[in-house]
Protein backbone atom coordinates (compact mmCIF):
# COMPACT_ATOMS: atom_id res chain seq x y z
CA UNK A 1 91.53 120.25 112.26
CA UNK A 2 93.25 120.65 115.75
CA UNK A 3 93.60 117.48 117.35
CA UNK A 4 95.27 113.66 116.40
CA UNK A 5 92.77 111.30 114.70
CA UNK A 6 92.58 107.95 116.90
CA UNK A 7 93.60 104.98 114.75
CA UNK A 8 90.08 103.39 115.09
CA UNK A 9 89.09 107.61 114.19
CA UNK A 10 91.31 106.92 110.78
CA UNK A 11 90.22 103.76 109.95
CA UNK A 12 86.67 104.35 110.24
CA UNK A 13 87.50 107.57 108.31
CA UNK A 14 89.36 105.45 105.06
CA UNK A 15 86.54 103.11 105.44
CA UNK A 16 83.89 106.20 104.81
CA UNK A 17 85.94 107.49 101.82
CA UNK A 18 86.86 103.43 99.97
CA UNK A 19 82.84 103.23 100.76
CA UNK A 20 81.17 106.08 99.13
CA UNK A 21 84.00 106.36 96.17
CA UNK A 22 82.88 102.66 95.40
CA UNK A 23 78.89 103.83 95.87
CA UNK A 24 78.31 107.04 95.70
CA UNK A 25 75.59 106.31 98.87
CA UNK A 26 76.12 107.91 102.20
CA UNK A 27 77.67 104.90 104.44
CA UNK A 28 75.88 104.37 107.80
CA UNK A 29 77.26 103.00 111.08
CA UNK A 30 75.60 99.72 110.21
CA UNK A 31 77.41 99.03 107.15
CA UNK A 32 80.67 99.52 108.35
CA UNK A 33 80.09 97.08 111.32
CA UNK A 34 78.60 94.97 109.37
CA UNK A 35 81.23 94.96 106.34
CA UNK A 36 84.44 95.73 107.74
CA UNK A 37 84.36 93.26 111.04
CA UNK A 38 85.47 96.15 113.03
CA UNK A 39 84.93 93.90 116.16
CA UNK A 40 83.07 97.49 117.62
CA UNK A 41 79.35 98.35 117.91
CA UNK A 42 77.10 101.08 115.59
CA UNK A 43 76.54 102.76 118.95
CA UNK A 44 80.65 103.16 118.93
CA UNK A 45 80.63 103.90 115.14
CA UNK A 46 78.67 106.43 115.58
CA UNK A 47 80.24 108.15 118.16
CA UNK A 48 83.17 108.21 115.79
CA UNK A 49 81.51 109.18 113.89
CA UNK A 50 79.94 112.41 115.53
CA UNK A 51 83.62 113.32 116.32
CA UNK A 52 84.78 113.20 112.42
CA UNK A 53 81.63 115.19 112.00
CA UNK A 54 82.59 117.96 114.08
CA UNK A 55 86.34 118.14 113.32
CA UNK A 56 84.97 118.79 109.68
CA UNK A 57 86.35 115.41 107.96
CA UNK A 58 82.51 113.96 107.15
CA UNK A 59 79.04 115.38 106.84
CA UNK A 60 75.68 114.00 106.24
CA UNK A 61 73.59 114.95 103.31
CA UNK A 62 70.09 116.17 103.73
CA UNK A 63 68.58 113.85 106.26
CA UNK A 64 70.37 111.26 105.48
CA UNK A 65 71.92 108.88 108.71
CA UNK A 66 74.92 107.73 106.69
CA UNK A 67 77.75 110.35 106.93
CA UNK A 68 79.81 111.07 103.08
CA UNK A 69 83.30 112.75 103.22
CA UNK A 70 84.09 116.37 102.90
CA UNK A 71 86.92 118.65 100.64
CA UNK A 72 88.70 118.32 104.32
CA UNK A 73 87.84 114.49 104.94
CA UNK A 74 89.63 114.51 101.29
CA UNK A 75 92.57 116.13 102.12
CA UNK A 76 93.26 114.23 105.20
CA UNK A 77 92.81 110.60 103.77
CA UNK A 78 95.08 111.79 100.73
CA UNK A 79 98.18 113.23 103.04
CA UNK A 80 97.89 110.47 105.61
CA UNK A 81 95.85 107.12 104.46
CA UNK A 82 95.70 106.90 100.99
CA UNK A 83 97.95 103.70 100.00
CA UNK A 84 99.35 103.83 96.23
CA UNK A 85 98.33 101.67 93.86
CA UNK A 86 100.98 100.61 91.37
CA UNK A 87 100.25 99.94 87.63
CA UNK A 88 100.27 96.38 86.62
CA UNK A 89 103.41 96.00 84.78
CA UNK A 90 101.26 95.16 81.08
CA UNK A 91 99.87 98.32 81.59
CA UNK A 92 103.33 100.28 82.51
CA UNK A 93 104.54 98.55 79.35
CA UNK A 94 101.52 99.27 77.27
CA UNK A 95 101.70 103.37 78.03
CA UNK A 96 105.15 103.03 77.23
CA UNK A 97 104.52 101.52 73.90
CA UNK A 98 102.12 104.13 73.12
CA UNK A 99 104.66 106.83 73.80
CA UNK A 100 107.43 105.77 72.28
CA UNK A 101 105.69 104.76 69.00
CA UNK A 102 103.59 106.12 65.75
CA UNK A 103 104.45 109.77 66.88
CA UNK A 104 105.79 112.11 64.51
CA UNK A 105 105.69 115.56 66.02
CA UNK A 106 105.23 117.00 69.37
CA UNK A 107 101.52 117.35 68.96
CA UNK A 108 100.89 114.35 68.22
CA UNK A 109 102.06 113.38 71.58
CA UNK A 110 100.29 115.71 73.31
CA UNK A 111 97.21 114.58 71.64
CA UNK A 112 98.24 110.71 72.79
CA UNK A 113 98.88 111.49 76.36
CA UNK A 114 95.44 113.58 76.59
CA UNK A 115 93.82 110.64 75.06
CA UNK A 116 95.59 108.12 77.33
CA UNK A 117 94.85 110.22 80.32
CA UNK A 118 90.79 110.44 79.85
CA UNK A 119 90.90 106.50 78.13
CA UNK A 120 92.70 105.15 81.20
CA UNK A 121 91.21 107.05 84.32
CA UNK A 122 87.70 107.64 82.76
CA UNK A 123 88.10 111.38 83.86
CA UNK A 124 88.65 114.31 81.33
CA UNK A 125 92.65 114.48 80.44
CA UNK A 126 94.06 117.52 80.40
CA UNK A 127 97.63 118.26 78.61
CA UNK A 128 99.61 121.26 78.16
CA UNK A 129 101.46 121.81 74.97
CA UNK A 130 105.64 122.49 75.96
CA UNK A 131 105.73 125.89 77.60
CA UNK A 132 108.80 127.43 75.36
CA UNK A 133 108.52 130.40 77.33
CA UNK A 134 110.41 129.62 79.89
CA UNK A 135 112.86 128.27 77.65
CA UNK A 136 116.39 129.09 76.66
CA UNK A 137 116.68 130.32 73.21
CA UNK A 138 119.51 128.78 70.86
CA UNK A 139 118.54 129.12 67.31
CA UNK A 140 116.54 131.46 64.67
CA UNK A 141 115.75 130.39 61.40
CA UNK A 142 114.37 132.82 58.65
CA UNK A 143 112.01 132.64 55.30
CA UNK A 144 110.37 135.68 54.13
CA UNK A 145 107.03 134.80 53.18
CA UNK A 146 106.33 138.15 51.23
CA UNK A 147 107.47 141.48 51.58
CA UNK A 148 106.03 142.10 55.51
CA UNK A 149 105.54 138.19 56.49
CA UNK A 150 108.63 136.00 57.68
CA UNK A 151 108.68 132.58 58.88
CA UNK A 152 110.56 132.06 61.55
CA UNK A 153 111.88 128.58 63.52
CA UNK A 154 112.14 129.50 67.16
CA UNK A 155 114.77 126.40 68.71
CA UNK A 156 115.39 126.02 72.00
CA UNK A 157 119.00 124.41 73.71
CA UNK A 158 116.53 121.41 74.97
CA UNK A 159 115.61 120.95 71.05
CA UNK A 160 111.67 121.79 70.55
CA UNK A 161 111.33 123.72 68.05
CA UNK A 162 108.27 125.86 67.05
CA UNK A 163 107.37 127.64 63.86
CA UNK A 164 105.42 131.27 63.52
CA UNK A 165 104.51 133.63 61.30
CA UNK A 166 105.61 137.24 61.96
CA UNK A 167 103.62 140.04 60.89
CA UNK A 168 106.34 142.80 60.13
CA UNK A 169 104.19 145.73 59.27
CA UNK A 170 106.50 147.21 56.89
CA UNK A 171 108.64 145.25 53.70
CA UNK A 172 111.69 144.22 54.98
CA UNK A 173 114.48 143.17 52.54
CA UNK A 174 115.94 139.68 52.14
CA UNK A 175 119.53 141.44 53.18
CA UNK A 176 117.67 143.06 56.22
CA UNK A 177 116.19 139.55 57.24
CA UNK A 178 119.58 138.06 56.92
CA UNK A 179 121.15 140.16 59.49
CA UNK A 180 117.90 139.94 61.65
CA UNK A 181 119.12 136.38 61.67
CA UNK A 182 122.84 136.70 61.99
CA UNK A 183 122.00 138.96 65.54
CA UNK A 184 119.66 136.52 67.37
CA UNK A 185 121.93 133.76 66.60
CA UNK A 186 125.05 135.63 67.58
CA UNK A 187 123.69 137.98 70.69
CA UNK A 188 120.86 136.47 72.08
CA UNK A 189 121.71 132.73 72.05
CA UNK A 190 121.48 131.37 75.57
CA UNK A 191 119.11 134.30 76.19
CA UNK A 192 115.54 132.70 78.02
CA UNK A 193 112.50 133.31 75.38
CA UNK A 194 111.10 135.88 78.45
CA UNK A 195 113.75 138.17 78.28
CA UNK A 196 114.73 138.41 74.47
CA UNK A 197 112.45 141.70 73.87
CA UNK A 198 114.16 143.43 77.09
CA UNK A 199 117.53 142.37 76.06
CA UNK A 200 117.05 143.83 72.60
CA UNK A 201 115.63 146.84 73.66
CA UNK A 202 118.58 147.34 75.90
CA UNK A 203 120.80 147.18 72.53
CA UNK A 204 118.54 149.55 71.03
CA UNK A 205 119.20 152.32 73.73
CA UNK A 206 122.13 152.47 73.24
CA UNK A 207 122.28 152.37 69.81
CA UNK A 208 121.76 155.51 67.47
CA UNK A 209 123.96 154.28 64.07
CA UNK A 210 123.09 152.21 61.18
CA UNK A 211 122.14 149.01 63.40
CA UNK A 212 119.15 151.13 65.08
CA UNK A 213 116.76 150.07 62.51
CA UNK A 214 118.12 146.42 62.42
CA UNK A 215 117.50 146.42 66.06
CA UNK A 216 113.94 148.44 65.80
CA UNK A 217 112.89 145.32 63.20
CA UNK A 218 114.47 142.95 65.04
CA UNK A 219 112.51 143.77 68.39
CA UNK A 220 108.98 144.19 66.71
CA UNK A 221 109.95 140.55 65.64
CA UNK A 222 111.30 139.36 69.38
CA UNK A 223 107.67 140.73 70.60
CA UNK A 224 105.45 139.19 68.24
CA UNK A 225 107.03 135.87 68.46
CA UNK A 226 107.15 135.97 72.34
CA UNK A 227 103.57 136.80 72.00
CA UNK A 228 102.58 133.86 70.73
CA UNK A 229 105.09 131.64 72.19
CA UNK A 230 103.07 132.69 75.78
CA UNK A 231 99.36 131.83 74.32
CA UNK A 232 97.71 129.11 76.74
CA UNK A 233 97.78 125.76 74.52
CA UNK A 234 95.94 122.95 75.97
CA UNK A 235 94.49 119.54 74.55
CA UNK A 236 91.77 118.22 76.64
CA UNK A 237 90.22 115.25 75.79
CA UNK A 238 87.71 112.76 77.34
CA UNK A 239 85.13 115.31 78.88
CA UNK A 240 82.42 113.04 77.71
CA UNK A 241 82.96 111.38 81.10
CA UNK A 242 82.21 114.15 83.46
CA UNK A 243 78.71 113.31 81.92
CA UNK A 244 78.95 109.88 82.96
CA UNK A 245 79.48 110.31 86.32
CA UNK A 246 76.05 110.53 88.88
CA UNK A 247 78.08 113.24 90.78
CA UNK A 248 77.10 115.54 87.52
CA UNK A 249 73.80 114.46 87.26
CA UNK A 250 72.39 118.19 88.09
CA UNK A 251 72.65 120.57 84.23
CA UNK A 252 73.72 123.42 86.18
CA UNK A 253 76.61 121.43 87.56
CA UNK A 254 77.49 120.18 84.51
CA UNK A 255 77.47 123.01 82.34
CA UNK A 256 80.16 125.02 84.85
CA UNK A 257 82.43 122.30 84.57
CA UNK A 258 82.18 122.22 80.72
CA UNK A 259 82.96 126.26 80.76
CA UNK A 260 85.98 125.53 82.35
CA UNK A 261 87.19 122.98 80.13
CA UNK A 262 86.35 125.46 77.70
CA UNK A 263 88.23 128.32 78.52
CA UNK A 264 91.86 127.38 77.89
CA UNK A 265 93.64 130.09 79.47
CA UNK A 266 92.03 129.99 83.30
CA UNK A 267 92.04 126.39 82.87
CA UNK A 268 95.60 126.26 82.30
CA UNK A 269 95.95 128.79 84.95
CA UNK A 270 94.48 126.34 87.74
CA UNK A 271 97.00 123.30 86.18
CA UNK A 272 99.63 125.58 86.59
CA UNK A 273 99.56 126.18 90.56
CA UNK A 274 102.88 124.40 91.80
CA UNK A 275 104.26 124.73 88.29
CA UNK A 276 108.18 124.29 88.84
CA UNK A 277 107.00 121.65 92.11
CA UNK A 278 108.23 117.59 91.65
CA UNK A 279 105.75 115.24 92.32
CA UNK A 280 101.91 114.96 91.56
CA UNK A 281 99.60 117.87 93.25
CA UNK A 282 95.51 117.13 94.37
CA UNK A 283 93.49 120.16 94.57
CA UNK A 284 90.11 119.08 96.06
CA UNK A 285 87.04 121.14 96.31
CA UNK A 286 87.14 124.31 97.16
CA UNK A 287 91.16 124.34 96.63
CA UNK A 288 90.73 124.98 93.28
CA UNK A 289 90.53 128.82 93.00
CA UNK A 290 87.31 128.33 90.18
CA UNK A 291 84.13 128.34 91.62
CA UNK A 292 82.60 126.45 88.83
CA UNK A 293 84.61 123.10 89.03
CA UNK A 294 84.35 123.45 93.17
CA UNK A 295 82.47 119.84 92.84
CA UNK A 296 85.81 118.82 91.55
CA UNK A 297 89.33 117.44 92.11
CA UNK A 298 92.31 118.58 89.93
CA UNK A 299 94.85 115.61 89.65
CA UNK A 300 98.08 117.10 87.70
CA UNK A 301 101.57 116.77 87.31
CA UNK A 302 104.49 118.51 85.79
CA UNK A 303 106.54 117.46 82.80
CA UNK A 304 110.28 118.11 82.32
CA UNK A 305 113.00 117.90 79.78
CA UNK A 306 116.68 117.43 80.64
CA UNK A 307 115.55 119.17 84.31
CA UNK A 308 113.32 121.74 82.84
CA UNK A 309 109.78 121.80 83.67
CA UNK A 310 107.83 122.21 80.56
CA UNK A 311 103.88 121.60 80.72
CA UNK A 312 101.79 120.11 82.95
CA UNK A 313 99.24 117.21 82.71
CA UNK A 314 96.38 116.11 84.61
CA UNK A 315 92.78 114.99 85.07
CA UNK A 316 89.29 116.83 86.02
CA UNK A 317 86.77 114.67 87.72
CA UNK A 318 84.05 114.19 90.93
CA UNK A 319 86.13 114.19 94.47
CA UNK A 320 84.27 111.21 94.44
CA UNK A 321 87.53 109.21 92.30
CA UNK A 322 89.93 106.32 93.40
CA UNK A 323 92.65 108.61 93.86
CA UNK A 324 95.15 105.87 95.23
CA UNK A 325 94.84 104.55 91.93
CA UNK A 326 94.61 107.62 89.64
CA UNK A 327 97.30 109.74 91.33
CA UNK A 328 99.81 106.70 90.16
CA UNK A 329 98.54 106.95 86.80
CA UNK A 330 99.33 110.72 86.31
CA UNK A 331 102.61 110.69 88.20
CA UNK A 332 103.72 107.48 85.94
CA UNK A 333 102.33 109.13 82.70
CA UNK A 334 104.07 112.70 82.99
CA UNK A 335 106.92 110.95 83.83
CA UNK A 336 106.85 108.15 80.31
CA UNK A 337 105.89 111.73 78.28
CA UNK A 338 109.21 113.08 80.25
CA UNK A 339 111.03 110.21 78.96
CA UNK A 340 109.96 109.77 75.54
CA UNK A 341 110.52 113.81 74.82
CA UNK A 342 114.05 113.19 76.13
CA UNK A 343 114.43 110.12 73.52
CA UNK A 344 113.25 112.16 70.69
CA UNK A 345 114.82 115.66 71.24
């Protein structure tokens, strides 16, 4: 879009976009005269109209006189109209509660905030678990499982914690796991989860006396467990709604959304764009890089500990939402699953 909207060009614009979120019908020149005492004719309207039209902010439907917003008509009433909603304060209180209470482990939480998300905005909530990847390492824990199987407790300097099984290929000796133990702890604490496979392999260039094998075991362990550190983990809950929701009326519709949800890793993928960014990000439309969920808006918001972004939250739905009042809900909520991490770790 090139040129300034008008005031009157904005209002009748917010008007369009309160009108068919509240509907779902097209909304004509007549109904905004007649509802919103604009003190200005349909003929006017409509000329307004015409002009929102062609600077791409509104289209009509099929045949249809009454004009409904597009991706663009969106994007505009989102960076310059929309006016936040703020939650009552029962309901600030009541998320808080939730959070801070009857959870045990981390995914547990992650399940509550999902669950929270969907129950509260009637949309499907999407949660990331923590994202220990781009975490700093600070502690390695051993128990050999059997002769080629080791537990190991991966502990970060912000305090999660997370537990895998490492398939060593070959037996490896209680004295051999020891020291395995003794040189993560010593040399790689304060090393980020990303790098400790480089920074061992560094060691083991260099290397060419009795430690070479140490380091040799101790990188095929450093691999395997950054391996699975870096699989996609989300909890989505709530989809059930999308099926609510006229927008989806149409199977075909439908059914790409539901693949998406479905396939963790590009979903998480789409969450992640602005990753490391404050504040709560709306992809509308065709701004989400999936065709499939192009009938959709992506509401999401990072999640940090002590500074560090960790995961990401947010909810899938029709453009057709009340965003004033569902992009307060996901900023408040990452920030209450920011806070009650902190309080635990």
């Amino acid at each position: 879009m090139n040129k300034e909207l008008t005031d009157r060009q904005k209002r009748i614009l917010s008007i369009i976009v309160d009108a068919y979120v509240e509907s779902s019908e097209p909304v004509g020149s007549r109904t905004i005269a007649r509802k919103y005492h604009l003190d200005i004719s349909p003929a006017t309207i409509r000329n307004e109209m015409s002009d929102l039209e062609e600077a791409g902010l509104i289209t009509h439907p099929h045949t249809s006189a009454g004009r409904i917003p597009t991706d663009g008509g969106y994007r505009y009433f989102i960076d310059h109209l929309i006016e936040r909603q703020m939650l009552s304060p029962e309901m600030a209180v009541n998320i808080s509660r939730q959070l801070k209470h009857e959870i045990e482990w981390i995914d547990g939480l992650i399940e509550k905030v999902s669950c929270l998300l969907a129950g509260i905005t009637k949309q499907a909530g999407i949660v990331s678990y923590p994202e220990m990847k781009s975490l700093v390492f600070r502690r390695l824990d051993l128990q050999p499982l059997d002769e080629t199987h080791v537990w190991t407790v991966w502990t970060t300097t912000t305090g999660f914690s997370t537990t895998i099984l490492v398939d060593m290929k070959s037996p490896v000796t209680d004295e051999e796991i020891r020291k395995i133990g003794n040189f993560f702890n010593e040399e790689l604490s304060g090393c980020q989860f990303s790098d400790i496979p480089a920074e061992i392999r560094k060691r083991l260039a260099s290397r060419r006396d009795s430690l070479f094998q140490l380091y040799e075991l101790a990188v095929r362990m450093g691999e395997e467990a950054v391996r699975k550190i870096g699989v996609a983990r989300l909890c989505v809950e709530g989809s059930s709604h999308i099926l609510e929701k006229p927008d989806f009326q149409d199977i075909s519709k439908t059914t790409s959304i539901f693949r998406t949800l479905e396939n963790r890793r590009e979903l998480l993928e789409l969450m992640k764009e602005g990753f490391d960014s404050d504040g709560v990000r709306v992809h509308i439309g065709r701004e989400n890089k999936r065709e499939e969920i192009w009938e959709c808006s992506l509401i999401t918001s990072s999640y940090k500990v002590h500074g560090n972004t960790v995961g990401v939250l947010g909810i899938l739905g029709p453009k057709r939402m009340l965003y004033s009042n569902l992009i307060s809900y996901v900023d408040f909520i990452s920030k209450e699953i920011s806070r009650a991490l902190e309080q635990w770790i």
